[in-house]
C-alpha atoms as a PDB file:
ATOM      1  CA  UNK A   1      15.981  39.039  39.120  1.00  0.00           C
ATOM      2  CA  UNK A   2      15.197  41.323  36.500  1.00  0.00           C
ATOM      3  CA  UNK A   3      18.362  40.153  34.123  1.00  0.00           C
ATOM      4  CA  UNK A   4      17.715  36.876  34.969  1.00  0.00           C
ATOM      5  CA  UNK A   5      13.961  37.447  33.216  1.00  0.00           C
ATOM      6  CA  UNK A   6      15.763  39.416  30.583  1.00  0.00           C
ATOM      7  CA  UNK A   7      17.770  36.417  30.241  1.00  0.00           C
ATOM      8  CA  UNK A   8      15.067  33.368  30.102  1.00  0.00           C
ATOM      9  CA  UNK A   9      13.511  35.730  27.510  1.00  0.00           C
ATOM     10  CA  UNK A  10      16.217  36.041  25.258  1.00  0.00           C
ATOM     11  CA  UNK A  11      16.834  32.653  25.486  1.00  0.00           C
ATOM     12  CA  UNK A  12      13.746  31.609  24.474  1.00  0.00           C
ATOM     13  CA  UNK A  13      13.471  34.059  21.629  1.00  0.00           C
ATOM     14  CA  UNK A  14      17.010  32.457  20.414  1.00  0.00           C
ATOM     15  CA  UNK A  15      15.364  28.900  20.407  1.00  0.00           C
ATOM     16  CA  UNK A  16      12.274  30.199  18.970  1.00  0.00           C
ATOM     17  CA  UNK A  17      14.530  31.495  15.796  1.00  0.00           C
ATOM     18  CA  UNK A  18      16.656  28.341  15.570  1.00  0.00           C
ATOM     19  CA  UNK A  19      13.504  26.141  15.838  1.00  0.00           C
ATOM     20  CA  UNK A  20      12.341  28.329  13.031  1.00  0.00           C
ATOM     21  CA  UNK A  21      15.715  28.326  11.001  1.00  0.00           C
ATOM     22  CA  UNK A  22      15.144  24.664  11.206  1.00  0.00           C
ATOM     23  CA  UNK A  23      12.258  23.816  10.370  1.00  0.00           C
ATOM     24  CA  UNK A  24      12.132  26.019   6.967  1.00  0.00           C
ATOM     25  CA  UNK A  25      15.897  24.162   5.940  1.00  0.00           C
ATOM     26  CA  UNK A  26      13.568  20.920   7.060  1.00  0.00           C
ATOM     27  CA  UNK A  27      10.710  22.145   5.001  1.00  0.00           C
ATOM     28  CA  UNK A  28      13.077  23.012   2.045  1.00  0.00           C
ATOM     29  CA  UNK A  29      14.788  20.110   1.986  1.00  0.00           C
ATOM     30  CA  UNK A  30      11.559  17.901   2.572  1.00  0.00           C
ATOM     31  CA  UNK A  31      10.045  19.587  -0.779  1.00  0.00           C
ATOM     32  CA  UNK A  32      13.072  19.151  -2.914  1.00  0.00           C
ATOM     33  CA  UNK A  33      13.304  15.044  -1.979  1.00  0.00           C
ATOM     34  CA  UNK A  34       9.731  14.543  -2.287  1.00  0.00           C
ATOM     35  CA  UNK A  35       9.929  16.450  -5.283  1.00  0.00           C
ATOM     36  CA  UNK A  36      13.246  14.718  -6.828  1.00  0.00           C
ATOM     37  CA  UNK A  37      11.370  11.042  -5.560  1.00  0.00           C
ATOM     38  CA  UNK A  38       8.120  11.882  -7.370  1.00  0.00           C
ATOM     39  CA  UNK A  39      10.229  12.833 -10.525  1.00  0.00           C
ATOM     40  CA  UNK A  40      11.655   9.327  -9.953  1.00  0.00           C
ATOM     41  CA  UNK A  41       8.440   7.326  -9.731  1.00  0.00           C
ATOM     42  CA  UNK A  42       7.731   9.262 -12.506  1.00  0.00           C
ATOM     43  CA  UNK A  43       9.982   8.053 -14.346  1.00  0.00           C
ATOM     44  CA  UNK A  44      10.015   5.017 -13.397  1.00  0.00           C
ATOM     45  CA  UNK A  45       6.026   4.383 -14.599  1.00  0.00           C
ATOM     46  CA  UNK A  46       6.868   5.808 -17.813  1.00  0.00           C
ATOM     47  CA  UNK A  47       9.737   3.440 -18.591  1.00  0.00           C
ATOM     48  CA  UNK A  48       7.351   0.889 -17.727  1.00  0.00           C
ATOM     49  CA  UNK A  49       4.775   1.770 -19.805  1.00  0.00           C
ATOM     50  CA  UNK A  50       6.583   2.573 -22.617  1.00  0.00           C
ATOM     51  CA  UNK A  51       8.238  -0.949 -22.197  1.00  0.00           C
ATOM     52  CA  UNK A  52       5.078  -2.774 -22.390  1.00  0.00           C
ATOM     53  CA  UNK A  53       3.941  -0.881 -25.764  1.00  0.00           C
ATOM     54  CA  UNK A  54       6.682  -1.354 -27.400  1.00  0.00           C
ATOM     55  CA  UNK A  55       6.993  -5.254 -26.242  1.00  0.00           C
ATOM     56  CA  UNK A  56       3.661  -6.266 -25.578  1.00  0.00           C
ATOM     57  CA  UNK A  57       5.291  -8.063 -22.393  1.00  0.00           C
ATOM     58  CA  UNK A  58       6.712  -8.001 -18.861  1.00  0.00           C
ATOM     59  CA  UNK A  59       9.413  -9.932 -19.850  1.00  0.00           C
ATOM     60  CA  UNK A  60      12.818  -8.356 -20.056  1.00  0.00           C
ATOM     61  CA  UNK A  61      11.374  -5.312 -17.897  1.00  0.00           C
ATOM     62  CA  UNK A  62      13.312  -5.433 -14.902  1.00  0.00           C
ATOM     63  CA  UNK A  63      16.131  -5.173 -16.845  1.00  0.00           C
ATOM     64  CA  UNK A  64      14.967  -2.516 -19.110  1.00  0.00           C
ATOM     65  CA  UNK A  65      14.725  -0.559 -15.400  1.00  0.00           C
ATOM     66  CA  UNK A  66      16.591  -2.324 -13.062  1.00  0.00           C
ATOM     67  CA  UNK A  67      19.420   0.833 -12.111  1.00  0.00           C
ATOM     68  CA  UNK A  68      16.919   3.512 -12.378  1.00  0.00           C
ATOM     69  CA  UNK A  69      14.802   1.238 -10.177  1.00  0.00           C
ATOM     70  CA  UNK A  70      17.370   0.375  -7.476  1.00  0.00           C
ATOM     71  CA  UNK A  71      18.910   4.243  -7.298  1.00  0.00           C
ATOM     72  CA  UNK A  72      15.277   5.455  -6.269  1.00  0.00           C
ATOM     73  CA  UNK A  73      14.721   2.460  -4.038  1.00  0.00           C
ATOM     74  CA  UNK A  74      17.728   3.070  -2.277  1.00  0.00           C
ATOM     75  CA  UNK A  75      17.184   6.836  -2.123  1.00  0.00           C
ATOM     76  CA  UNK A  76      13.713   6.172  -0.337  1.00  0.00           C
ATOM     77  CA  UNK A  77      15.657   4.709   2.969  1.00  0.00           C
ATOM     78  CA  UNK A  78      16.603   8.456   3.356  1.00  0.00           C
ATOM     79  CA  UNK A  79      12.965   8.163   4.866  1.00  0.00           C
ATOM     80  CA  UNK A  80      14.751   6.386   7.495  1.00  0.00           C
ATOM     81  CA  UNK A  81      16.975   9.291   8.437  1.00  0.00           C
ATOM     82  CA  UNK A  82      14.062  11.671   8.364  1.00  0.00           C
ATOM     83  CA  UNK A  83      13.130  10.048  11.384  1.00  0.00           C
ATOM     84  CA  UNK A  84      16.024   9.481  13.071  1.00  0.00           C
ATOM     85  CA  UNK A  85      17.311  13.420  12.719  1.00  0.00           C
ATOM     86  CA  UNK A  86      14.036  14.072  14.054  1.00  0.00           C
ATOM     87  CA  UNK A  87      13.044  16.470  10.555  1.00  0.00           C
ATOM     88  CA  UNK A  88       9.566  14.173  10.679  1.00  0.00           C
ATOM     89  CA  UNK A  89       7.891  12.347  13.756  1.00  0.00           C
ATOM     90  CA  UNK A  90       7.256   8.507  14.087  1.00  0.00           C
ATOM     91  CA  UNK A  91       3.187   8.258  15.026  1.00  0.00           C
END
């Protein structure tokens, strides 16, 4: 019984470092995308801003940001795979 203890304990010490391996990767990667989408939005407002000065109007503005706009867009259903891999939890 004694190795079997032995056992269950180094078991749990191996989980304890991959749960821990895991969740700083998680945390790393979680800061760099919320960092790279902020950047984006960032962006993003500034274009728009700096659209309406110079025009006076929203007109022509979706073109003016329409890639830009649809790259970070699409980049934000990563979200979605947050969830499903389990990195954040649904509430």
């Amino acid at each position: 019984m004694a190795s079997g203890e032995e056992d269950g304990t180094v078991d749990e010490k191996e989980n304890n470092n991959k749960k821990k391996t895991k969740s700083a990767l998680a945390t790393a990667w979680l800061t760099f995308y919320n960092i790279a989408m902020t950047a984006g939005w960032l962006v993003l407002a500034m274009a728009m801003a700096r659209f309406y000065i110079q025009k006076g109007s929203h007109k022509g503005l979706y073109r003016s940001i329409a890639k830009t706009l649809k790259f970070f867009q699409t980049f934000a259903l990563v979200e979605v795979g947050h969830c499903a891999v389990g990195i954040v939890r649904i509430l």
